[in-house]
Protein backbone atom coordinates (compact mmCIF):
# COMPACT_ATOMS: atom_id res chain seq x y z
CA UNK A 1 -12.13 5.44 -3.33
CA UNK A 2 -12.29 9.00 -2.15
CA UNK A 3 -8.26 9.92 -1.69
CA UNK A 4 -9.61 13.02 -0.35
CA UNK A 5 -11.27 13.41 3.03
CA UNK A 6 -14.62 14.74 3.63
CA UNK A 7 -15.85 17.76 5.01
CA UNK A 8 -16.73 15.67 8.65
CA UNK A 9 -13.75 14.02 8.19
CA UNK A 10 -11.93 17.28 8.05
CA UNK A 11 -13.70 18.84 11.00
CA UNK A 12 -12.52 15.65 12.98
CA UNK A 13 -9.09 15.88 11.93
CA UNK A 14 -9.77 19.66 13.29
CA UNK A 15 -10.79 18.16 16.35
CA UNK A 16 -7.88 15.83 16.48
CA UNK A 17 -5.26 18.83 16.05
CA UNK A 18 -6.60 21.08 18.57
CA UNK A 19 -6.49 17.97 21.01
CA UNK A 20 -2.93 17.00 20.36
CA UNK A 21 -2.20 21.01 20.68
CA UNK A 22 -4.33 22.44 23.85
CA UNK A 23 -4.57 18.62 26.19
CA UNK A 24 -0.99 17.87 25.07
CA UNK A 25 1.15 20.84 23.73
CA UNK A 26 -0.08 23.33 25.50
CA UNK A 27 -0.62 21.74 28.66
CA UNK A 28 3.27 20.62 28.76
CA UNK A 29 2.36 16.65 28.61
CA UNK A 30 4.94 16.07 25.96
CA UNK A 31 7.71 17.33 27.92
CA UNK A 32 9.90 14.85 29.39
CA UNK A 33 7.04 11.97 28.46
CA UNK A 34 9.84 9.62 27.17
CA UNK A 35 11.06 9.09 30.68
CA UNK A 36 8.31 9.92 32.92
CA UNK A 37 5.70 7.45 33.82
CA UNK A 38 3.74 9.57 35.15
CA UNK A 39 3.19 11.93 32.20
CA UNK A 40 2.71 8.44 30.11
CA UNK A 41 0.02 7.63 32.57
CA UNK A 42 -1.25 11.18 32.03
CA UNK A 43 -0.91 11.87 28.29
CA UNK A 44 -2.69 7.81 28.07
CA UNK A 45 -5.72 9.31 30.28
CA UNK A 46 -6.23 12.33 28.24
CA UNK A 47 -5.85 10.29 24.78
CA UNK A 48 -8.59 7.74 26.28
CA UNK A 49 -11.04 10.21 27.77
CA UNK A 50 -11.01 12.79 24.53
CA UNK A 51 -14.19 11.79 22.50
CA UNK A 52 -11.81 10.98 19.81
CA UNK A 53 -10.61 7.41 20.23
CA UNK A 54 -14.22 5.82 20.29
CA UNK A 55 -15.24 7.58 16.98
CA UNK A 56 -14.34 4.25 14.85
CA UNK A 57 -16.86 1.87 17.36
CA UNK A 58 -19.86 1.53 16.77
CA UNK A 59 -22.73 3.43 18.54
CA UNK A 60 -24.57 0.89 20.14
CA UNK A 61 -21.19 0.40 22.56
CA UNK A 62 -20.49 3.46 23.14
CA UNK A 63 -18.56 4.88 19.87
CA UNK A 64 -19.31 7.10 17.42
CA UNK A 65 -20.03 4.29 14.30
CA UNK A 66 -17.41 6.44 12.17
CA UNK A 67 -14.64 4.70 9.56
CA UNK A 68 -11.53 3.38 10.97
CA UNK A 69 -9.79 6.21 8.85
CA UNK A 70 -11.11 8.60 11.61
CA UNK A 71 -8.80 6.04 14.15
CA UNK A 72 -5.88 6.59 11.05
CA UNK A 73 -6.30 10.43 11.34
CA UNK A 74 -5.89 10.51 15.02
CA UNK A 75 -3.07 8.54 14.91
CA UNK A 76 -1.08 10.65 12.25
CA UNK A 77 -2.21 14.13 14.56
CA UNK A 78 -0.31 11.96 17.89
CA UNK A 79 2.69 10.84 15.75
CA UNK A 80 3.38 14.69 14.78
CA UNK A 81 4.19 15.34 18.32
CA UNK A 82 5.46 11.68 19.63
CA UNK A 83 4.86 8.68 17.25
CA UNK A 84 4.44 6.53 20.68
CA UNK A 85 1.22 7.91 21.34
CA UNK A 86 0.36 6.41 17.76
CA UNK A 87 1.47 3.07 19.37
CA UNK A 88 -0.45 3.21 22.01
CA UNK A 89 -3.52 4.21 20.31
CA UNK A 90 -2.80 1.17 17.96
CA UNK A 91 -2.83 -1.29 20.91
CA UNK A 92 -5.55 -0.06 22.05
CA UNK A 93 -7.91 0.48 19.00
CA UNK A 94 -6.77 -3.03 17.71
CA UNK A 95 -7.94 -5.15 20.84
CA UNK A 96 -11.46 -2.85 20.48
CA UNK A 97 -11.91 -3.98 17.01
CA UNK A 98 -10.81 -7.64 17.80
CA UNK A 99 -13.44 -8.08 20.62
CA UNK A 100 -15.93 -6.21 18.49
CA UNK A 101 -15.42 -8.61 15.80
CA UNK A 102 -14.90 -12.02 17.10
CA UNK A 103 -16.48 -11.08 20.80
CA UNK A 104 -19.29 -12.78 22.06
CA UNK A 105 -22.51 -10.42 22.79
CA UNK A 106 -21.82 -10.67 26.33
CA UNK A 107 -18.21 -9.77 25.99
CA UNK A 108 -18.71 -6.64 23.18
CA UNK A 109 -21.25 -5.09 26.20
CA UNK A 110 -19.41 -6.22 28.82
CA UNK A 111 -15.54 -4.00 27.83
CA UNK A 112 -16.56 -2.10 24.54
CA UNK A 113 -18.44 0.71 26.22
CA UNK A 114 -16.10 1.20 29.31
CA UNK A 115 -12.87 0.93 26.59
CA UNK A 116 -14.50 3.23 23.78
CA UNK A 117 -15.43 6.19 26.69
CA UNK A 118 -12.06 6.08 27.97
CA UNK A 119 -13.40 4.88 31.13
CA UNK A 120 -11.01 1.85 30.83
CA UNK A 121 -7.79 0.45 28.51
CA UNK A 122 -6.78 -2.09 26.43
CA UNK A 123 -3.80 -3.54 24.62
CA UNK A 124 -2.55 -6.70 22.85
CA UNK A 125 -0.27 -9.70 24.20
CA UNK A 126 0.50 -11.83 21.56
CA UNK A 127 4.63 -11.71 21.13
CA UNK A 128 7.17 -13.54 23.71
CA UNK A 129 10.88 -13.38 23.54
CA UNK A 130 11.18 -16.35 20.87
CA UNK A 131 8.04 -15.64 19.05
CA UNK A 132 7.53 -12.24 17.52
CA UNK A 133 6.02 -12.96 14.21
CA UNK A 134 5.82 -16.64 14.25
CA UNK A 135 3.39 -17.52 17.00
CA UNK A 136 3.33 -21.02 16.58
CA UNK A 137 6.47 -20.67 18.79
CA UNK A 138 4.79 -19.57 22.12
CA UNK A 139 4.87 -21.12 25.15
CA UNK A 140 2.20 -19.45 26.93
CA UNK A 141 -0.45 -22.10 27.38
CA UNK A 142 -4.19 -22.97 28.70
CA UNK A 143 -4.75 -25.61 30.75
CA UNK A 144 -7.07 -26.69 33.13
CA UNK A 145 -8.17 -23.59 32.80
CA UNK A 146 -4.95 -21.58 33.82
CA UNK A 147 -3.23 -19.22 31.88
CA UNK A 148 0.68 -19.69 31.86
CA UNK A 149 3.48 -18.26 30.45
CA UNK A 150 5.15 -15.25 29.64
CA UNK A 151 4.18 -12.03 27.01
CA UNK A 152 7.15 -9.82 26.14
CA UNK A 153 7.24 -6.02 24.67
CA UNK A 154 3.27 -5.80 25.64
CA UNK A 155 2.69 -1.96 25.32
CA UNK A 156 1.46 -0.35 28.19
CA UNK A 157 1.04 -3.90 29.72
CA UNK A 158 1.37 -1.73 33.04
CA UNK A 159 -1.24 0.82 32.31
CA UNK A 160 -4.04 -1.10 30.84
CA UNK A 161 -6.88 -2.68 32.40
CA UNK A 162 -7.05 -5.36 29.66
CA UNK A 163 -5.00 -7.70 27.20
CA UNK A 164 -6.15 -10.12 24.73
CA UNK A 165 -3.72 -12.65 25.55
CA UNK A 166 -2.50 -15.58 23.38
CA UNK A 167 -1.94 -19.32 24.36
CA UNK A 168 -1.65 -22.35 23.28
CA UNK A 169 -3.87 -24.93 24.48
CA UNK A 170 -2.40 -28.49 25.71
CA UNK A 171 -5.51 -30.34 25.22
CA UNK A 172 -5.64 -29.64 21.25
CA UNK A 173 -2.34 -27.71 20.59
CA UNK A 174 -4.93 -24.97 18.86
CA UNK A 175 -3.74 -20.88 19.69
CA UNK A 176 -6.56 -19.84 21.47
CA UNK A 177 -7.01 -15.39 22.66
CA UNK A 178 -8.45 -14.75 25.76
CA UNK A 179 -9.74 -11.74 27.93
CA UNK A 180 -7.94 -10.80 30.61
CA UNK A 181 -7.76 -8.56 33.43
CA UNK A 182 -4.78 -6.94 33.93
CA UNK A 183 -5.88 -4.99 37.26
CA UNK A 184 -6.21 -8.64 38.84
CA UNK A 185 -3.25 -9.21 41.49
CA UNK A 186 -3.79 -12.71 41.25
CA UNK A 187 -1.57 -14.58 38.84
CA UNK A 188 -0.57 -11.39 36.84
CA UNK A 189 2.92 -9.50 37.34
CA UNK A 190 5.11 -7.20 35.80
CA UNK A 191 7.93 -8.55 35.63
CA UNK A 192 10.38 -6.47 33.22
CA UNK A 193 10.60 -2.97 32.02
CA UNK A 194 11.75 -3.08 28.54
CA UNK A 195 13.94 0.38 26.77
CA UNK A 196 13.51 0.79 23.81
CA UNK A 197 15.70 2.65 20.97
CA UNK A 198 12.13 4.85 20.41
CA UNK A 199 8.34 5.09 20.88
CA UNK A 200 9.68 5.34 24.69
CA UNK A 201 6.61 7.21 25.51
CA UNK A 202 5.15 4.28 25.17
CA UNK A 203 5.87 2.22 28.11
CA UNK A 204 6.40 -1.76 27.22
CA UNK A 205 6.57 -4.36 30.01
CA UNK A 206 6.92 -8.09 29.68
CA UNK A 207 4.25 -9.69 31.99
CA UNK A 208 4.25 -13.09 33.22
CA UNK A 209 0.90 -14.85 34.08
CA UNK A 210 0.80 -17.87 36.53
CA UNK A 211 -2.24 -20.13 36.94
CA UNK A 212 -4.55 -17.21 35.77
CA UNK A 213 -8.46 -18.42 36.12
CA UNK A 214 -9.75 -17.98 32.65
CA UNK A 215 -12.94 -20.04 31.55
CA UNK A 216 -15.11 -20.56 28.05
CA UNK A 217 -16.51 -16.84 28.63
CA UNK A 218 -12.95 -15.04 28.56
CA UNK A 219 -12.50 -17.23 25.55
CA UNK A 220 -12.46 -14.18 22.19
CA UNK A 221 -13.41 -16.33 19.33
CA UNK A 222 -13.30 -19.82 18.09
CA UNK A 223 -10.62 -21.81 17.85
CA UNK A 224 -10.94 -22.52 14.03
CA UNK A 225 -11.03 -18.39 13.57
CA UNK A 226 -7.85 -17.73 16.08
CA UNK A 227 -5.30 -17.24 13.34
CA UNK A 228 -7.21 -14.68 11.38
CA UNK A 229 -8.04 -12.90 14.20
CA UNK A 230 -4.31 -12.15 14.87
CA UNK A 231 -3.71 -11.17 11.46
CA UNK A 232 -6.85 -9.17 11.61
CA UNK A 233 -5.55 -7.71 14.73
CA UNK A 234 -1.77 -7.21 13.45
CA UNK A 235 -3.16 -5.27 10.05
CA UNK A 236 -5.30 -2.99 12.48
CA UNK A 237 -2.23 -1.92 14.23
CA UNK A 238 0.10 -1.78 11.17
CA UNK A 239 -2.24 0.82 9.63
CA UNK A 240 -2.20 3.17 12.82
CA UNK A 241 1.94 2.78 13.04
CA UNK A 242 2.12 3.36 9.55
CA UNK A 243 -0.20 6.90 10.58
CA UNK A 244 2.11 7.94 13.08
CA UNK A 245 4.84 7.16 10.54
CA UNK A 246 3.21 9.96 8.21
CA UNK A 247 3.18 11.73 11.37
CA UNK A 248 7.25 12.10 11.70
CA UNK A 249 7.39 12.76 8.03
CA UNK A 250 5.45 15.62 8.11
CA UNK A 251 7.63 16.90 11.17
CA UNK A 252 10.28 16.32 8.91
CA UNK A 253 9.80 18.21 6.24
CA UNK A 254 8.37 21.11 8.74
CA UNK A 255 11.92 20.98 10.43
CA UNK A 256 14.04 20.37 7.03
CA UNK A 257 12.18 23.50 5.34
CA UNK A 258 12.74 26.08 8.38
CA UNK A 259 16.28 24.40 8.75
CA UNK A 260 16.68 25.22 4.98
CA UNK A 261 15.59 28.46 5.02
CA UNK A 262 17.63 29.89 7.95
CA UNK A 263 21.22 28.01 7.94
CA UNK A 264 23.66 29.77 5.54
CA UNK A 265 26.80 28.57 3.76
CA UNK A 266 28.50 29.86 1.70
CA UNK A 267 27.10 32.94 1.16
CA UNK A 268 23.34 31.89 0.78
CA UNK A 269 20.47 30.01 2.33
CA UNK A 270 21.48 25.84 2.25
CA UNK A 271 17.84 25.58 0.52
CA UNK A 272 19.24 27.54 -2.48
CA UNK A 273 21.71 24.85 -2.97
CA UNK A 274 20.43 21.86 -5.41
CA UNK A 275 21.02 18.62 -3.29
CA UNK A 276 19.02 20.38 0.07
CA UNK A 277 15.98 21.09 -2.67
CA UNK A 278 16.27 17.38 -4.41
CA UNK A 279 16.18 16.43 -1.11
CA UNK A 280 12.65 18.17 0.26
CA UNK A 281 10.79 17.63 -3.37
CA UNK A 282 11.19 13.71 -2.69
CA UNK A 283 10.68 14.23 1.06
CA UNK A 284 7.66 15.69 0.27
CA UNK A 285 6.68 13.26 -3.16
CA UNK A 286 6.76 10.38 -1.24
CA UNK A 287 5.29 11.21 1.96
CA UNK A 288 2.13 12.04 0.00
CA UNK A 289 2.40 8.64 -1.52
CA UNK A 290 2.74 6.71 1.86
CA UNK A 291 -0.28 8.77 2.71
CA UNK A 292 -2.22 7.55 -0.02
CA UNK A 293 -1.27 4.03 0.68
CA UNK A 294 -2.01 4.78 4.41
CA UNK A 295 -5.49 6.11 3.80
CA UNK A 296 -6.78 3.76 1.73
CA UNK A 297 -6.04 0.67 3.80
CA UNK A 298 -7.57 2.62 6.68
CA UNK A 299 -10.69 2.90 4.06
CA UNK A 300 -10.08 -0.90 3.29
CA UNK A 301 -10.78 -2.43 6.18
CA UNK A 302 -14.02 -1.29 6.04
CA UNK A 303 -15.14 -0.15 2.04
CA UNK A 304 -12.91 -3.75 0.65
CA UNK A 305 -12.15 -5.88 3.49
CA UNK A 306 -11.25 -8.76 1.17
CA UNK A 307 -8.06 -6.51 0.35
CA UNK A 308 -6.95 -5.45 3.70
CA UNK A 309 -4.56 -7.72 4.86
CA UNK A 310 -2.90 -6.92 1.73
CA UNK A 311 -3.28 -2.73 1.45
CA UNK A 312 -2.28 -2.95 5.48
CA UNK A 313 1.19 -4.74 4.78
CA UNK A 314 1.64 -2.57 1.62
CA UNK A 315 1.30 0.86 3.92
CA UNK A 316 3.32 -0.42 6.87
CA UNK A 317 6.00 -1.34 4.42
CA UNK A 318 6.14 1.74 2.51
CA UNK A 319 5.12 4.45 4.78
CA UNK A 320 7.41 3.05 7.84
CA UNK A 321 10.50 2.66 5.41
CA UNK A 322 10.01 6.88 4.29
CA UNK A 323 9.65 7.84 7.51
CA UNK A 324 13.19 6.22 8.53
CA UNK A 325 14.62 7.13 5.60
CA UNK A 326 13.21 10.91 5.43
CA UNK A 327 13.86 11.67 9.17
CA UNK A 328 17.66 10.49 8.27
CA UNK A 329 17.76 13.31 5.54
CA UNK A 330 16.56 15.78 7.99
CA UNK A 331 19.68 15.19 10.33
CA UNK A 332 21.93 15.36 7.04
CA UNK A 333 20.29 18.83 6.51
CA UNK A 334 20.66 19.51 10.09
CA UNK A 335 24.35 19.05 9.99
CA UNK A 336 25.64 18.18 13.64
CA UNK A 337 22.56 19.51 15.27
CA UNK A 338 20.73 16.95 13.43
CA UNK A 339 22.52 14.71 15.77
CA UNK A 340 21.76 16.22 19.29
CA UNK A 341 19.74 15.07 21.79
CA UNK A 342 18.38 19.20 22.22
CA UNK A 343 17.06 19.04 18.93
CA UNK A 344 13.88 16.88 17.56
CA UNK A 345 15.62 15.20 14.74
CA UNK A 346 17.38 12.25 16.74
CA UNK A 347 14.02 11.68 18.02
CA UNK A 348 12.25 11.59 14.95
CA UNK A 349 14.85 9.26 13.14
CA UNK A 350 14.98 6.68 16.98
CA UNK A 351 11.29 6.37 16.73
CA UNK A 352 10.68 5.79 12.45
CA UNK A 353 13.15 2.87 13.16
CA UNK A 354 11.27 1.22 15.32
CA UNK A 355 8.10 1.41 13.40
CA UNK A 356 10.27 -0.13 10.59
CA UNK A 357 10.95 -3.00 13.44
CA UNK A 358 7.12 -3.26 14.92
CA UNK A 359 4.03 -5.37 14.14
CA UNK A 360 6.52 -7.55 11.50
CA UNK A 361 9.82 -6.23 9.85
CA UNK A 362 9.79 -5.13 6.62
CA UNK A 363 10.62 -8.36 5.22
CA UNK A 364 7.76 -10.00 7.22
CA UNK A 365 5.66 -7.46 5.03
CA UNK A 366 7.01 -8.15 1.69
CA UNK A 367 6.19 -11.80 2.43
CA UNK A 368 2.54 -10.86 3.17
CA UNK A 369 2.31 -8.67 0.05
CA UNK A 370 3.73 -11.67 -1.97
CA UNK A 371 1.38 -14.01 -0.63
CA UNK A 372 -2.05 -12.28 -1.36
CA UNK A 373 -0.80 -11.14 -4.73
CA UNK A 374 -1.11 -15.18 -5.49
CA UNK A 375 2.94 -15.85 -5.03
């Protein structure tokens, strides 16, 4: 493996930053885009309809036939300015590579183009209150062809045009996915707004389907191939998180440095002082090694797929844990401000917890690690 990027890849992760700074910086999206819907609906427009997001599909629906790494480099540009943006890229990106790998023909031509131009959205609806990583638990189910139940934290459930949805089945007790649409107003509803402690900028609703038409064709995959399609789909989003994770701990150590550099105690610069400087060399150590781990189970899924389940837990473990850790050392060397709403530190440190939280806790990912190491 390459651990360095490529001149294209470069130029696209030039592309990416001049994105995230003239459509969101400049433009004043980010402002006030934890609370505002509408700037959520705006900012998830703009992030669709870039160029950018399709670059990891393939060309013959629309994409650009790139590496999924391209998808990890957009999603570390979005989590330097708002690490729910790398969420909602996640959802998104994971339910494209889902339907392009376990999708019928008709389906892959049927959302692929409209979802890798922009023109339309997607997410993932797997979790409900009592089953977040074990989803033999759900109650959702499938019968008669009507879709039942209840999804919970679905992320920008409210703003996408489709979910891959997961039931159960009554007939055969077998998890089945299926394609829905979410712009139907017949047996779909929002029925909670959920707050979160971070990633508010991405908005999470639970939605509650009743007697939803679905039939063979809406159907994603075989039953036998169900349950490694949701890990397949859970490792896709665990790799972008862990991105916008590197993307808070490179704000970080931007913040920590200029913090360090200007504050003065005692008669010199705080950076001068041993503990601030101990403190940005490992910032800065091991933020290049959750990059590493990052990158190459972005290059995994496609260069050593046999190994990506396993590099994808590894990265989301690791790079989720520095970023929560690391953002809590900026506040320290922010002193009080660190803890004010007017500055970005609380921020930073809200939103690298919930990554810790998201697509399995970190125990959930020392458990996967253990298993495909042979334990």
């Amino acid at each position: 493996m390459n651990t360095f990027l490529s001149s294209e890849q470069s130029q696209y992760q030039a592309s990416c930053q001049a994105f995230v700074q003239e459509k969101l910086c400049q433009a004043g999206i980010l402002k006030d885009l934890e609370t505002n819907k509408e700037k959520q609906k705006e900012a998830l427009s703009l992030i669709a309809q870039s160029g950018l997001v399709g670059a990891s599909l393939p060309h013959e629906y629309g994409g650009q036939g790139k590496t999924f790494l391209h998808a990890c480099i957009l999603a570390e540009e979005l989590g330097t300015k708002d690490a729910g943006l790398s969420l909602v890229l996640a959802n998104h990106l994971s339910a494209c590579h889902l339907i392009w790998r376990y999708g019928t023909d008709e389906q892959k031509s049927r959302y692929l183009p409209l979802l890798s131009r922009g023109e339309s959205f997607a997410t993932i609806a797997f979790g409900e209150e009592q089953a977040g990583s074990d989803f033999s638990l759900i109650k959702t189910t499938a019968e008669s062809n009507k879709l039942s139940g209840k999804k919970a934290w679905v992320v920008n459930g409210d703003m996408a045009h489709v979910a891959l949805v997961l039931s159960r089945s009554g007939s055969d007790d077998q998890n089945q996915i299926w394609i829905v649409d979410l712009t139907s107003k017949n047996g779909v509803t929002i029925v909670k707004d959920r707050q979160k402690l971070g990633l508010k900028s991405a908005s999470t609703v639970d939605i509650e389907f009743s007697s939803y038409a679905v039939d063979e064709k809406a159907a994603l995959c075989q039953s036998t191939t169900v349950n490694e399609a949701i890990e397949y789909a859970l490792s896709l989003s665990k790799v972008l998180l862990s991105a916008g994770a590197l993307g808070i701990c490179e704000q970080a150590i931007k913040y920590s440095v200029s913090r360090a550099n200007e504050r003065e105690q005692f008669g010199q610069t705080i950076g001068k002082f041993q503990a601030i400087q101990w403190k940005l060399a490992d910032m800065s150590t091991e933020t290049s090694a959750a990059k590493l781990l990052t990158y190459r189970a972005a290059w995994s899924k496609d260069e050593a797929p046999d190994d990506f389940l396993k590099f994808a837990a590894m990265c989301k473990l690791f790079a989720a844990r520095v970023a929560r850790l690391y953002s809590g050392e900026a506040a320290q060397i922010y002193g009080t401000l660190g803890i004010s709403e007017e500055e970005p530190m609380e921020k930073l440190y809200r939103d690298a917890k919930v990554i810790e939280v998201l697509e399995g806790t970190q125990e959930i990912q020392k458990n996967i690690v253990a298993s495909q190491v042979g334990a």
